[in-house]
Protein backbone atom coordinates (compact mmCIF):
# COMPACT_ATOMS: atom_id res chain seq x y z
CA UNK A 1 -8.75 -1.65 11.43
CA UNK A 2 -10.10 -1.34 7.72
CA UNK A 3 -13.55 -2.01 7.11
CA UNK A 4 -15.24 -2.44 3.51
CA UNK A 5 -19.04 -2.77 4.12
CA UNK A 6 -20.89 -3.38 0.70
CA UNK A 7 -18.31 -1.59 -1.45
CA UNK A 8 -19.30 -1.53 -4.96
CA UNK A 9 -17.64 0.08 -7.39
CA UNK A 10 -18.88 1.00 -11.09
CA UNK A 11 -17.00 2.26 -14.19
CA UNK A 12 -19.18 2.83 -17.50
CA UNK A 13 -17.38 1.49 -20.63
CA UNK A 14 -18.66 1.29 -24.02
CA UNK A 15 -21.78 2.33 -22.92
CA UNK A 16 -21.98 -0.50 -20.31
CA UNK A 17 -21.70 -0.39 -15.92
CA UNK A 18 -18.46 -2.74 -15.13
CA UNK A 19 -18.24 -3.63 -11.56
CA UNK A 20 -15.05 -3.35 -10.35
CA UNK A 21 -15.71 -4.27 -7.21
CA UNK A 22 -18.92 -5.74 -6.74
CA UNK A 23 -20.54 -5.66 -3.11
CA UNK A 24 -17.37 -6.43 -0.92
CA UNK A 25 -17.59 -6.70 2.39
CA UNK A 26 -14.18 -7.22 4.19
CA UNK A 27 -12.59 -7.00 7.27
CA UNK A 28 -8.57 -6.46 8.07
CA UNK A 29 -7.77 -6.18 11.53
CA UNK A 30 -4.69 -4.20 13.39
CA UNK A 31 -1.67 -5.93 12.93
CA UNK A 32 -2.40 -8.52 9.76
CA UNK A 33 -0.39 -8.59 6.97
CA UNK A 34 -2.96 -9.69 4.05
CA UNK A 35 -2.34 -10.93 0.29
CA UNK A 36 -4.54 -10.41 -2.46
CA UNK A 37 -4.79 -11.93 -5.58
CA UNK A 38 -6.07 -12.69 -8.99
CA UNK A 39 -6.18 -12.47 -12.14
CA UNK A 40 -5.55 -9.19 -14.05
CA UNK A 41 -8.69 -7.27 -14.34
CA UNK A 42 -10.45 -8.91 -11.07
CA UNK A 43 -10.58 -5.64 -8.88
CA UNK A 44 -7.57 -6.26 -6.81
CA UNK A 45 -5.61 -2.38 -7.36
CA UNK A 46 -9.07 -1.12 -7.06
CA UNK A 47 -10.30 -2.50 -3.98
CA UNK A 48 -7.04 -1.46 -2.43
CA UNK A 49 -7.75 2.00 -3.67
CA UNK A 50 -10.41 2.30 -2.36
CA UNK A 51 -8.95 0.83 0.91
CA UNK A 52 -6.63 4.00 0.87
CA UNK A 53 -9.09 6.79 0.19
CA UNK A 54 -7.79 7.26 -3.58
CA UNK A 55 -10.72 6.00 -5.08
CA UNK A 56 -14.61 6.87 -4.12
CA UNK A 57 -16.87 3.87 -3.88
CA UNK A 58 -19.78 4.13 -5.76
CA UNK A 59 -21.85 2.61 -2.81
CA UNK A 60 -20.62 1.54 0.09
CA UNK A 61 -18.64 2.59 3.41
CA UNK A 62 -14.88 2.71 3.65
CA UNK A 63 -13.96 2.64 7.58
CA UNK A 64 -10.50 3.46 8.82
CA UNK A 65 -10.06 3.27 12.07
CA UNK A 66 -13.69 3.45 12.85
CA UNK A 67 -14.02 6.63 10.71
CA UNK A 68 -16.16 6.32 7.50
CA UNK A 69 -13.61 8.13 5.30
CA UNK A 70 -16.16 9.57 2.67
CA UNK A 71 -17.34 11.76 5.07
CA UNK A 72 -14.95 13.28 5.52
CA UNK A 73 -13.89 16.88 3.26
CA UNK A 74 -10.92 17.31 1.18
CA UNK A 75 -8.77 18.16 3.49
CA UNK A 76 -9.73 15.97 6.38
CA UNK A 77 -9.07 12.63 3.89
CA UNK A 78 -5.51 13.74 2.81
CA UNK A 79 -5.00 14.64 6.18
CA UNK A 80 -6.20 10.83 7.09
CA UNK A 81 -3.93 9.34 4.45
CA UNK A 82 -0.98 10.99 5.27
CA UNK A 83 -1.03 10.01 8.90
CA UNK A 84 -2.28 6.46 8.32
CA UNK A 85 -1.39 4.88 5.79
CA UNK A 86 1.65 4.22 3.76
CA UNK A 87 1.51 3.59 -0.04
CA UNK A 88 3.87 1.29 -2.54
CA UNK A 89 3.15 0.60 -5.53
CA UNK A 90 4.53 -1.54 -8.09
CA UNK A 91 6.45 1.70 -9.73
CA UNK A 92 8.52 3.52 -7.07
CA UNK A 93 7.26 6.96 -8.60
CA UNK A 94 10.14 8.78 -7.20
CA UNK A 95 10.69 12.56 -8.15
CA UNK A 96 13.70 12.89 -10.26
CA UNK A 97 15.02 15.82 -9.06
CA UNK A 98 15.20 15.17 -5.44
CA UNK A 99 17.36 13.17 -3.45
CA UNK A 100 16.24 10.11 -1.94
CA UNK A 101 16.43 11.53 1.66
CA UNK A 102 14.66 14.14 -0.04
CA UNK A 103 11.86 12.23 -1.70
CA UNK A 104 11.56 10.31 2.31
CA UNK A 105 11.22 13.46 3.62
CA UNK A 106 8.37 14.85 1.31
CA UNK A 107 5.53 13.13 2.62
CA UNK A 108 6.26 14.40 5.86
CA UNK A 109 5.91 18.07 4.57
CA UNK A 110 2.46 17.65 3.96
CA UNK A 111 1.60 16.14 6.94
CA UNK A 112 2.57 19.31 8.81
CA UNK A 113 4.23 17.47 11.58
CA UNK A 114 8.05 16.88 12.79
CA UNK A 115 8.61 13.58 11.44
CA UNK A 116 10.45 14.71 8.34
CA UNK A 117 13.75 15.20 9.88
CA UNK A 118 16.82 14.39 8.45
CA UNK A 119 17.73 11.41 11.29
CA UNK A 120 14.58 9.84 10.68
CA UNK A 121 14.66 9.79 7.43
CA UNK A 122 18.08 9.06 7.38
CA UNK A 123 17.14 5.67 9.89
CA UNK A 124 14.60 4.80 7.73
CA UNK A 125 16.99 4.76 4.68
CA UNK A 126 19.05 2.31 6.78
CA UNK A 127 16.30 -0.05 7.71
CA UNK A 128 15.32 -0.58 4.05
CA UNK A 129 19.15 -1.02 3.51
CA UNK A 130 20.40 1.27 1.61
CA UNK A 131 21.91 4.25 4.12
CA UNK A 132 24.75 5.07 1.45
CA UNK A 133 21.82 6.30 -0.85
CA UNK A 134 20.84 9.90 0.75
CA UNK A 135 22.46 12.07 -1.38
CA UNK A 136 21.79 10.06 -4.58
CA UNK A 137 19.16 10.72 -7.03
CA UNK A 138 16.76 8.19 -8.41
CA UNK A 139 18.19 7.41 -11.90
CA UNK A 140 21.43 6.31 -9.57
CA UNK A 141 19.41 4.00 -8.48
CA UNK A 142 18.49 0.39 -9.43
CA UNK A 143 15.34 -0.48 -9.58
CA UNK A 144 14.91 -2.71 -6.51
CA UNK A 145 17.01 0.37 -4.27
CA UNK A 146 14.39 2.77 -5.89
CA UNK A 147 11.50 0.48 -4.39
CA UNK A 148 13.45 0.45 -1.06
CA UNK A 149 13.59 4.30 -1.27
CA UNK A 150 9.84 4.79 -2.46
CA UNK A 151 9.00 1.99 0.94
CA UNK A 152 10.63 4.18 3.67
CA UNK A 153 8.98 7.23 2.23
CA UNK A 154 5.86 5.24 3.08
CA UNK A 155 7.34 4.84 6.61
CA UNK A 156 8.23 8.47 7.43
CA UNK A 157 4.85 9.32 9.08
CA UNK A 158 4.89 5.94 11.12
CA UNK A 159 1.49 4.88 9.29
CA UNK A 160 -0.36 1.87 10.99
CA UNK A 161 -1.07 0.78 7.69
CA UNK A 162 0.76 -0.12 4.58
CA UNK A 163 -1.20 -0.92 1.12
CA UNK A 164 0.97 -2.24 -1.29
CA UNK A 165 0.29 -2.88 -5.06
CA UNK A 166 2.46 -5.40 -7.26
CA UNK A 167 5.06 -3.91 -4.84
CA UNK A 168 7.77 -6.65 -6.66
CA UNK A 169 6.16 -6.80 -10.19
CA UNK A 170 8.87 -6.36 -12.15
CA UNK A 171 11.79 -7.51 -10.06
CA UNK A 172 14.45 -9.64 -10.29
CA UNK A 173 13.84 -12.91 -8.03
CA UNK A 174 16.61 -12.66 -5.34
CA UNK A 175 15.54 -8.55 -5.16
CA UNK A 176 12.10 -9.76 -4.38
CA UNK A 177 12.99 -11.98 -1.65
CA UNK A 178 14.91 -8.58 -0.15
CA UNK A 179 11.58 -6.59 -0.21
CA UNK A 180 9.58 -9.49 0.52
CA UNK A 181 11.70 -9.84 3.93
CA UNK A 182 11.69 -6.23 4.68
CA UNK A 183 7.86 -6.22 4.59
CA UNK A 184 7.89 -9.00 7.38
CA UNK A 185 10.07 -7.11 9.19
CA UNK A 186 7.86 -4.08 9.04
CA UNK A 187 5.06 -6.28 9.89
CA UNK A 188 6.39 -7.76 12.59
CA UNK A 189 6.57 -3.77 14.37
CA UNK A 190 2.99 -3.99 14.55
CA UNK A 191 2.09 -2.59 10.91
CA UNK A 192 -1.06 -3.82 9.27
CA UNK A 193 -0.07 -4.32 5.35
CA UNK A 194 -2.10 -5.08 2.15
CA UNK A 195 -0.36 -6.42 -0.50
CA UNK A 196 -1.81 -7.21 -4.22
CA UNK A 197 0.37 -9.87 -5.40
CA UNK A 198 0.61 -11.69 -8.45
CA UNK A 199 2.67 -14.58 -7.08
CA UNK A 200 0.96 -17.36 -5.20
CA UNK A 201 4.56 -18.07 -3.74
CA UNK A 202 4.66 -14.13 -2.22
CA UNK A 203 1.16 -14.32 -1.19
CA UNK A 204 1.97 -17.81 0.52
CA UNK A 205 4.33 -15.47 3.36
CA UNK A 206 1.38 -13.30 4.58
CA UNK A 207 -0.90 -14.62 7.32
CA UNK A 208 -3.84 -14.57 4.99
CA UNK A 209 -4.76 -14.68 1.54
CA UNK A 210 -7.71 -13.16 -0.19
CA UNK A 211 -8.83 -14.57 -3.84
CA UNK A 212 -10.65 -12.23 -5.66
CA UNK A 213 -13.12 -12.86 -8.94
CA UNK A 214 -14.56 -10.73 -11.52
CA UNK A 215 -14.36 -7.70 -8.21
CA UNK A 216 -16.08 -9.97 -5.64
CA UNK A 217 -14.26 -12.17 -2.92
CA UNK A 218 -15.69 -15.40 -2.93
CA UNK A 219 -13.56 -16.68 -0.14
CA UNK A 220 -10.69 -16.23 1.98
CA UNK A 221 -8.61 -18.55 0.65
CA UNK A 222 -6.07 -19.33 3.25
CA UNK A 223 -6.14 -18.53 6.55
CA UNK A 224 -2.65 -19.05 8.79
CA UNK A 225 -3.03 -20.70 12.13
C-alpha cells in the first residue's frame, strides 16, 4: 500500500514558493492499477516522485508498505526502491552500450540479490514481447521495443509496485495499445501500478482515475465498480 498523508511539496522560483503538490492526502491500495491526470504543470510527475522515494516532500509522510520512507538513510531508501517498486517513464533511458538483457539485468545488480539471471531476464524479455531482442542494443531498437525493454527492467526484482510516467507519450497509437495491454496484464499478476497519463482514453482502462489541479486532488474522478 502507498500512503501520502499531507504531502506538500515547495519549489522557490523567481523569488516566489510554488506548490507542487499542495497538501495531498492519498491512498492506493495493493493490487490497483491507478491513472492520473492533468494538465501540464498540475503536479502529476511530482506526486509520483515522491510516491517512489525520488523526490523529498517538503512536509508530509510518504508510507510504503507501512514504512514512512523519509526515515529511512541513504542506503535503506535505495534499498526500498529497488525491491519495491518498478519505474517507467515516458523516455526508456536505456544505456547505450549494453544489451537489452543487459540493461534488464542491471537493476538487479544493485539489489544484491539472485534475480538478475540470465533466464529471468531472458522470460521477462518474452513477456513484454520482444525475446529476439537480448543481444541487441538500444539504438536497434524502435522506440516502442525500447519502452518494452526499459518495462521488464522494471520487472526484474518482482516489485509490488509499478509507477509509470507518460509511459506512451510519444508513441505511435497501435504501439500504445501494445503497452497499454501489457500493463493490464502485469496488473492482473497482482501488481499495484501508477500511471500519469495524458490521455483520458488510457486513463479510462485503469480501475480508477485521479484528477489533479494546480498540485492538489480535488476528487477522484472515476471510480470502477
Amino acid at each position: 500500500m502507498i500512503e501520502l498523508k499531507n504531502i506538500t511539496k515547495t519549489y522557490r522560483s523567481g523569488g516566489v514558493d510554488i506548490n507542487a503538490v499542495d497538501n495531498v492526502s492519498l491512498t492506493i491500495s495493493d493490487g490497483e492499477f491507478i491513472a492520473v491526470v492533468g494538465h501540464s504543470g498540475s503536479g502529476k510527475t511530482t506526486m509520483v516522485s515522491l510516491m517512489g522515494g525520488l523526490t523529498r516532500p517538503t512536509t508530509g509522510n510518504v508510507l510504503v508498505g507501512g514504512v514512512d520512507i523519509w526515515s529511512l538513510d541513504n542506503k535503506q531508501l535505495a534499498l526500498l526502491r529497488s525491491e519495491k517498486i518498478g519505474f517507467c517513464f515516458q523516455f526508456s533511458s536505456l544505456i547505450p552500450t549494453l544489451t537489452c538483457l543487459d540493461n534488464v539485468r542491471l537493476p538487479a545488480s544493485f539489489a544484491g540479490g539472485q534475480k538478475g539471471g540470465v533466464d529471468h531476464a531472458l522470460s521477462l524479455l518474452e513477456t513484454v514481447g520482444v525475446p529476439d531482442k537480448a543481444k541487441a542494443y538500444p539504438s536497434e531498437l524502435s522506440g516502442g521495443q525500447q519502452r518494452r525493454v526499459a518495462i521488464a527492467r522494471a520487472l526484474i526484482n518482482e516489485p509490488g509496485i509499478i509507477l509509470a510516467d507518460e509511459p506512451t507519450g510519444d508513441l505511435d497509437e497501435y504501439t500504445e495499445a501494445d503497452i497499454m495491454n501489457l500493463f493490464e496484464q502485469i496488473h492482473a499478476r497482482g501488481v499495484t501500478i501508477v500511471m500519469v497519463t495524458h490521455s483520458r482514453n488510457l486513463a479510462a482502462r485503469a480501475l480508477r482515475t485521479l484528477v489533479m489541479e494546480n498540485g492538489t486532488l480535488p476528487e477522484f474522478a472515476k471510480t470502477s465498480s
